[in-house]
C-alpha atoms as a PDB file:
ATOM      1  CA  UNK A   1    -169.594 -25.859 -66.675  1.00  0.00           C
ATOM      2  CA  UNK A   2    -170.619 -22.264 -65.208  1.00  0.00           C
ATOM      3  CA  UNK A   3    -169.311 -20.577 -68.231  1.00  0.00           C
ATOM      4  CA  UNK A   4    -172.041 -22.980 -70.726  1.00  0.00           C
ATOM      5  CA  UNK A   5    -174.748 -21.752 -67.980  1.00  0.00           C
ATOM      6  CA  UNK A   6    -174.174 -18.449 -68.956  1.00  0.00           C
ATOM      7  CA  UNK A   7    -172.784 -18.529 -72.544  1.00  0.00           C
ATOM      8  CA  UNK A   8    -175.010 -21.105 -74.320  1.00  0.00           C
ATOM      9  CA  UNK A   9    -173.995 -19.948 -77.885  1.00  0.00           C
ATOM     10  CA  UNK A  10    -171.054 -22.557 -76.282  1.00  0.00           C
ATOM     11  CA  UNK A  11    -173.641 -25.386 -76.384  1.00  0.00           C
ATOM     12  CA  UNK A  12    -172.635 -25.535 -80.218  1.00  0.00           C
ATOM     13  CA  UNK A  13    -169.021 -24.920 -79.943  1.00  0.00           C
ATOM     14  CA  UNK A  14    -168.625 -28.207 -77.076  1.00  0.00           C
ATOM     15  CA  UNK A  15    -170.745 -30.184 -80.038  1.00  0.00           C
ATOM     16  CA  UNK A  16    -168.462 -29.134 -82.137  1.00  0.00           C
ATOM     17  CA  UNK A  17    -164.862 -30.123 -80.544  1.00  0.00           C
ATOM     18  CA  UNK A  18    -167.377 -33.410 -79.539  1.00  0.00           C
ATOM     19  CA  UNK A  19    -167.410 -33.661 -83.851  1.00  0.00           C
ATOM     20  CA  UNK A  20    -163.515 -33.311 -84.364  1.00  0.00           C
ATOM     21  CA  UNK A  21    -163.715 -29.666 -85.235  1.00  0.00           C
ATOM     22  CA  UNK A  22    -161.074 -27.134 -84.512  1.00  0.00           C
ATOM     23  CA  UNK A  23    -163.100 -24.597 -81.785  1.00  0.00           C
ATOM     24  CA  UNK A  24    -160.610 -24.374 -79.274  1.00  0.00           C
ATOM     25  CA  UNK A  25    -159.661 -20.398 -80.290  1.00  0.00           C
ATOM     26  CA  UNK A  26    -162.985 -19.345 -80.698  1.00  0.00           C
ATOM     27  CA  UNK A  27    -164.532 -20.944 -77.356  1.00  0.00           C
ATOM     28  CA  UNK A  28    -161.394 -20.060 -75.067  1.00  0.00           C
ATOM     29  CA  UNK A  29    -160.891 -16.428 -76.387  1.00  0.00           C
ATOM     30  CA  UNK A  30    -160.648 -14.696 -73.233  1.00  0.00           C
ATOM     31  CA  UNK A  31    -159.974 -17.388 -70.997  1.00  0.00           C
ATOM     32  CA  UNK A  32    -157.032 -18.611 -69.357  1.00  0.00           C
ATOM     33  CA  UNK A  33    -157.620 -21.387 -68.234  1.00  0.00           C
ATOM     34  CA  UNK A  34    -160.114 -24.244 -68.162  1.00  0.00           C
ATOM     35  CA  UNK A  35    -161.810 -26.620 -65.743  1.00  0.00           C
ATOM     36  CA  UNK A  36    -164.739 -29.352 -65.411  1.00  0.00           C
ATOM     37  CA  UNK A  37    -166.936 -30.806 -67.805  1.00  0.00           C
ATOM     38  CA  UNK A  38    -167.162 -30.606 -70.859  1.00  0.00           C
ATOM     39  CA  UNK A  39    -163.229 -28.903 -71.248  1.00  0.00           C
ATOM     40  CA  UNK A  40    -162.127 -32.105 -68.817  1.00  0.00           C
ATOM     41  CA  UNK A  41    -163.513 -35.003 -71.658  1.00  0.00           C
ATOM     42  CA  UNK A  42    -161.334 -32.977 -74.455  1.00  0.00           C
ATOM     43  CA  UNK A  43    -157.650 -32.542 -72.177  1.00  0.00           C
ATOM     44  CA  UNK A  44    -156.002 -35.382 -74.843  1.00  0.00           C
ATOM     45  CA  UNK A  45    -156.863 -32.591 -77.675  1.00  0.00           C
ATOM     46  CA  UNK A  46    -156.344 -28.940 -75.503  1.00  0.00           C
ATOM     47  CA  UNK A  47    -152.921 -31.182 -74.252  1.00  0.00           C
ATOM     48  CA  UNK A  48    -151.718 -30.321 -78.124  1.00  0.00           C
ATOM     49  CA  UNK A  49    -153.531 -26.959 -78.636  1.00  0.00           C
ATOM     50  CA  UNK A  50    -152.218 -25.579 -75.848  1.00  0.00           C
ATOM     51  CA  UNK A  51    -148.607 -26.911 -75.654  1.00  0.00           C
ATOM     52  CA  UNK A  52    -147.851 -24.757 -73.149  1.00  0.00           C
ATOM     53  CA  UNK A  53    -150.591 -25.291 -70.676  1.00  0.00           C
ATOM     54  CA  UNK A  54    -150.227 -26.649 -67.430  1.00  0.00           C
ATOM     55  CA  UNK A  55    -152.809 -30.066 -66.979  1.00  0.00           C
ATOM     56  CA  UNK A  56    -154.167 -30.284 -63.624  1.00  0.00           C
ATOM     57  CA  UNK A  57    -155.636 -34.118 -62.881  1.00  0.00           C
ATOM     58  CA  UNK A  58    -157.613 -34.070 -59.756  1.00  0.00           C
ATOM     59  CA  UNK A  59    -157.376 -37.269 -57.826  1.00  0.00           C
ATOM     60  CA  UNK A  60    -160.190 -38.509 -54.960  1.00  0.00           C
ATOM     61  CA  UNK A  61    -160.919 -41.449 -53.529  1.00  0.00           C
ATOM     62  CA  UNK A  62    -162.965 -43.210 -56.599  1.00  0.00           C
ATOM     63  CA  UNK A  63    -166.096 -44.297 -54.408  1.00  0.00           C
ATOM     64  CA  UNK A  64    -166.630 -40.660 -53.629  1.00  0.00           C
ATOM     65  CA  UNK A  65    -165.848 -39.576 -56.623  1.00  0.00           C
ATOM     66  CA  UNK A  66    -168.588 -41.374 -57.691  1.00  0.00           C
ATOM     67  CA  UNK A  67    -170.993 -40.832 -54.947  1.00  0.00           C
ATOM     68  CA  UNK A  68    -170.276 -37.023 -55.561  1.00  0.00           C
ATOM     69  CA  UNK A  69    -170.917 -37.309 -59.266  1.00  0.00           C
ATOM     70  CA  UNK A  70    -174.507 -39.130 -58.625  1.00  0.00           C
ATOM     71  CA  UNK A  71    -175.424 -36.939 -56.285  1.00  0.00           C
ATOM     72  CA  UNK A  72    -174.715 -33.410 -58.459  1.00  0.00           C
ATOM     73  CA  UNK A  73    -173.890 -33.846 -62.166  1.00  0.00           C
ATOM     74  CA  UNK A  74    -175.196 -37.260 -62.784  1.00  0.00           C
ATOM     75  CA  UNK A  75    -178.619 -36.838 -61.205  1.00  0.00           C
ATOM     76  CA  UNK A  76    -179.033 -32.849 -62.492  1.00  0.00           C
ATOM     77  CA  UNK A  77    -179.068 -34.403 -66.069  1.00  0.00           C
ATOM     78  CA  UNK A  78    -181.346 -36.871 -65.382  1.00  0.00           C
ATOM     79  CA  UNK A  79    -183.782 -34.762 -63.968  1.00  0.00           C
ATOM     80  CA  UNK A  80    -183.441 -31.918 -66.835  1.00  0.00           C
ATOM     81  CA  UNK A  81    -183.234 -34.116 -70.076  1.00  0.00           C
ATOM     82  CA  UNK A  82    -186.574 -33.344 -70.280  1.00  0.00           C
ATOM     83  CA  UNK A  83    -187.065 -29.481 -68.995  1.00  0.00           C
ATOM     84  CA  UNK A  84    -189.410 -27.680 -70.704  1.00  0.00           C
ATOM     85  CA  UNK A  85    -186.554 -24.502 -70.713  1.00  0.00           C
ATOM     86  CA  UNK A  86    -185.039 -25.243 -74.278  1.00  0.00           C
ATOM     87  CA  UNK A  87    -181.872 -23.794 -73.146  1.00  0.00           C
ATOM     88  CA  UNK A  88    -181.557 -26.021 -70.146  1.00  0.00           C
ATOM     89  CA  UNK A  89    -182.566 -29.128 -72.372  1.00  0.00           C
ATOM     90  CA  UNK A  90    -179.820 -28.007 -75.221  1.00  0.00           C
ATOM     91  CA  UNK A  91    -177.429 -28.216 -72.556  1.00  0.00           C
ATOM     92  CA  UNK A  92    -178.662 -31.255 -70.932  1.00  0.00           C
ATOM     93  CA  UNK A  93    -178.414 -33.013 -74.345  1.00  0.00           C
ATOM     94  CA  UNK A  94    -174.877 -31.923 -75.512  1.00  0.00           C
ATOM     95  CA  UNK A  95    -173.614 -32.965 -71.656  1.00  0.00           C
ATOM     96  CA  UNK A  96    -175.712 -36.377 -72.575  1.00  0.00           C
ATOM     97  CA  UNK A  97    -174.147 -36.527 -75.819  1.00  0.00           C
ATOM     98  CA  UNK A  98    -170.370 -35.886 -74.500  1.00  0.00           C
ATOM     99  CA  UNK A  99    -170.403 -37.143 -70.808  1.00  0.00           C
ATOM    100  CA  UNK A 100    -172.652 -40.019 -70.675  1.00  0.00           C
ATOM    101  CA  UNK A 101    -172.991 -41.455 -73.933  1.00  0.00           C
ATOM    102  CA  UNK A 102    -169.204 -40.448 -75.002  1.00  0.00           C
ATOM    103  CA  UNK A 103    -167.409 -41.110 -71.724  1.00  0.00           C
ATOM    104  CA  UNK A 104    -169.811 -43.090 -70.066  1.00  0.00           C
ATOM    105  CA  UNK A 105    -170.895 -45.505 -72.495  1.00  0.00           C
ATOM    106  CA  UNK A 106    -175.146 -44.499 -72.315  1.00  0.00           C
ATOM    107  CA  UNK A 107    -175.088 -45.646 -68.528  1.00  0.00           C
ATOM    108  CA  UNK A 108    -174.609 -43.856 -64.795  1.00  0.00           C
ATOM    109  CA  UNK A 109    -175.681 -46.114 -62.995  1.00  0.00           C
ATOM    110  CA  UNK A 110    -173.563 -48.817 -62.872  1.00  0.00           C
ATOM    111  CA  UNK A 111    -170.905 -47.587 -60.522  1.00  0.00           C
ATOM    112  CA  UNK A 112    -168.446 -50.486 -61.013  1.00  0.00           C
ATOM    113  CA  UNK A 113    -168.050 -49.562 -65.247  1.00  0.00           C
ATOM    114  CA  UNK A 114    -168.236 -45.522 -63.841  1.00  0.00           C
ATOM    115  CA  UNK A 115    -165.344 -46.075 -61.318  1.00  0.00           C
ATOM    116  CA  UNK A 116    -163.270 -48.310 -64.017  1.00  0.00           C
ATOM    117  CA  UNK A 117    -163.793 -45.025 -66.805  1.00  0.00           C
ATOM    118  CA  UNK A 118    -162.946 -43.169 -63.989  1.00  0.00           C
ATOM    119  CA  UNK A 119    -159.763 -45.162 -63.032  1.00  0.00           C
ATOM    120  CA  UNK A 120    -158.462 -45.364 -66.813  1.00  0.00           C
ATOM    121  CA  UNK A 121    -159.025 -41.814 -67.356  1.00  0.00           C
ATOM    122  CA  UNK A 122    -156.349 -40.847 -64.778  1.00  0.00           C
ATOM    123  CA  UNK A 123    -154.133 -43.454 -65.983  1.00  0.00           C
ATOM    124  CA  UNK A 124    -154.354 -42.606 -69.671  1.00  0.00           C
ATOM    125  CA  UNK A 125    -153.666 -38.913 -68.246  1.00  0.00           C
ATOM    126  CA  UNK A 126    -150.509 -40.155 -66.339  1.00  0.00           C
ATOM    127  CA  UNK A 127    -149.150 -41.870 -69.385  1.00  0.00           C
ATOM    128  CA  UNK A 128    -149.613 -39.295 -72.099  1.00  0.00           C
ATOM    129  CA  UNK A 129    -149.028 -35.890 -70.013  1.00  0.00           C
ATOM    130  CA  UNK A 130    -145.561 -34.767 -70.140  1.00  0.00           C
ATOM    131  CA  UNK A 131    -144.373 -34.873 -66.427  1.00  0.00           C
ATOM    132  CA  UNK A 132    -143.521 -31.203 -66.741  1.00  0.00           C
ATOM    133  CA  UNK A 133    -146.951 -30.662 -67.535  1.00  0.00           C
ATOM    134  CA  UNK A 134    -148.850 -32.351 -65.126  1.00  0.00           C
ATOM    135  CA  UNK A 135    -149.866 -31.196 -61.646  1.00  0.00           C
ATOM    136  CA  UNK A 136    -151.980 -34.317 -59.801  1.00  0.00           C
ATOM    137  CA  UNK A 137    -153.907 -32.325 -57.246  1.00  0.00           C
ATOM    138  CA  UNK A 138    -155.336 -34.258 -54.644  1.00  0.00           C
ATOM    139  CA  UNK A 139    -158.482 -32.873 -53.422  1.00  0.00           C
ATOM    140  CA  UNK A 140    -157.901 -34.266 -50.168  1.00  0.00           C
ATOM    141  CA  UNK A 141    -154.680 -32.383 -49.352  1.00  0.00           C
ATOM    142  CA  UNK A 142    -156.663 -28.961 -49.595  1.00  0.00           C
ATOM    143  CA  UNK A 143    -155.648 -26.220 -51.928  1.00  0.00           C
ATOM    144  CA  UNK A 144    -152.196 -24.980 -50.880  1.00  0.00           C
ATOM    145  CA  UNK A 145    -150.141 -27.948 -53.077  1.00  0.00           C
ATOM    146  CA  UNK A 146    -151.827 -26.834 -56.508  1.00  0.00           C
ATOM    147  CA  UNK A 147    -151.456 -23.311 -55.530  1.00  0.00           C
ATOM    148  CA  UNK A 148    -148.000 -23.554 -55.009  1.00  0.00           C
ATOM    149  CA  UNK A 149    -147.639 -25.920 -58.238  1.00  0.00           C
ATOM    150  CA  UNK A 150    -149.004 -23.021 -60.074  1.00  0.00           C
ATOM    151  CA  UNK A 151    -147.312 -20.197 -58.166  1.00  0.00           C
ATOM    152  CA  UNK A 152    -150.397 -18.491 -56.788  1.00  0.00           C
ATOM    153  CA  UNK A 153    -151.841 -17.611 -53.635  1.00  0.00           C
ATOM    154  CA  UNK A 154    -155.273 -19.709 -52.523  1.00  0.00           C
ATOM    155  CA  UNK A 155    -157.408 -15.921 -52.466  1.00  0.00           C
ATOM    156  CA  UNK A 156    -156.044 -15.306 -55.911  1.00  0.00           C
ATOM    157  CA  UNK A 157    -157.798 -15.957 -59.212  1.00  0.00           C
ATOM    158  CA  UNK A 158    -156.098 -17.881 -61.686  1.00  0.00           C
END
């Protein structure tokens, strides 16, 4: 999500993918590697792109998962859905259209339906990522068991 702060010519590109076209070379030139929203909502898609890449599924404890979420992402686009900075709006809006309306169903607030999404999400992930593929990082166990999953060191950039 950093990298649509300061690249919003992305804003477009996420809209894009969200529209079922092929982006995915053009948005990820120079990256290697991908994390959060919006990448997270499109891992069934990059899964194919990228046949090579490594899908890391972060696992919490759901309730503060979704405490977490309300408390950062949820409320940040409720607040700025109607900022008078076009940029920040434009961005607001394609997270709206992709996270809340698209994985959400239009609605935060119920935690119950948010936790279920949340639940099925790292099921469906289980089920369709190879096993060879798929590192489960629990964010309670700390860094050191992804690092070592990918073969880096925690001070190291990926």
């Amino acid at each position: 999500m950093s990298e649509v702060v300061v690249h919003p010519e992305h804003v477009k590109l996420w809209l894009d993918a969200w529209r079922g076209k092929d982006i995915w070379t053009t948005l990820f030139e120079g990256y290697q590697a991908a994390v959060d929203w919006p990448a997270a909502t499109f891992w069934p898609q990059l899964m194919h792109v990228y046949p090579e890449a490594k899908i890391v599924l972060s696992i919490r404890d759901a309730d503060k998962w979704f405490e977490s979420a309300r408390n950062t992402i949820f409320q940040s686009m409720d607040s700025n859905l109607l900022a008078r900075d076009e940029v920040l709006r434009t961005r607001i809006e394609m997270l709206k259209k992709i996270i809340v309306d698209g994985t959400f169903n239009g609605d935060l607030t119920d935690k119950d339906k948010c936790i279920k999404i949340y639940k099925e999400n790292i099921e469906r992930c289980r089920s369709e990522v190879p096993l060879d593929r798929l590192i489960e990082f629990d964010t309670f166990l700390g860094w050191e068991q992804l690092c070592k999953e990918l073969d880096c060191r925690e001070d190291e950039k990926i």
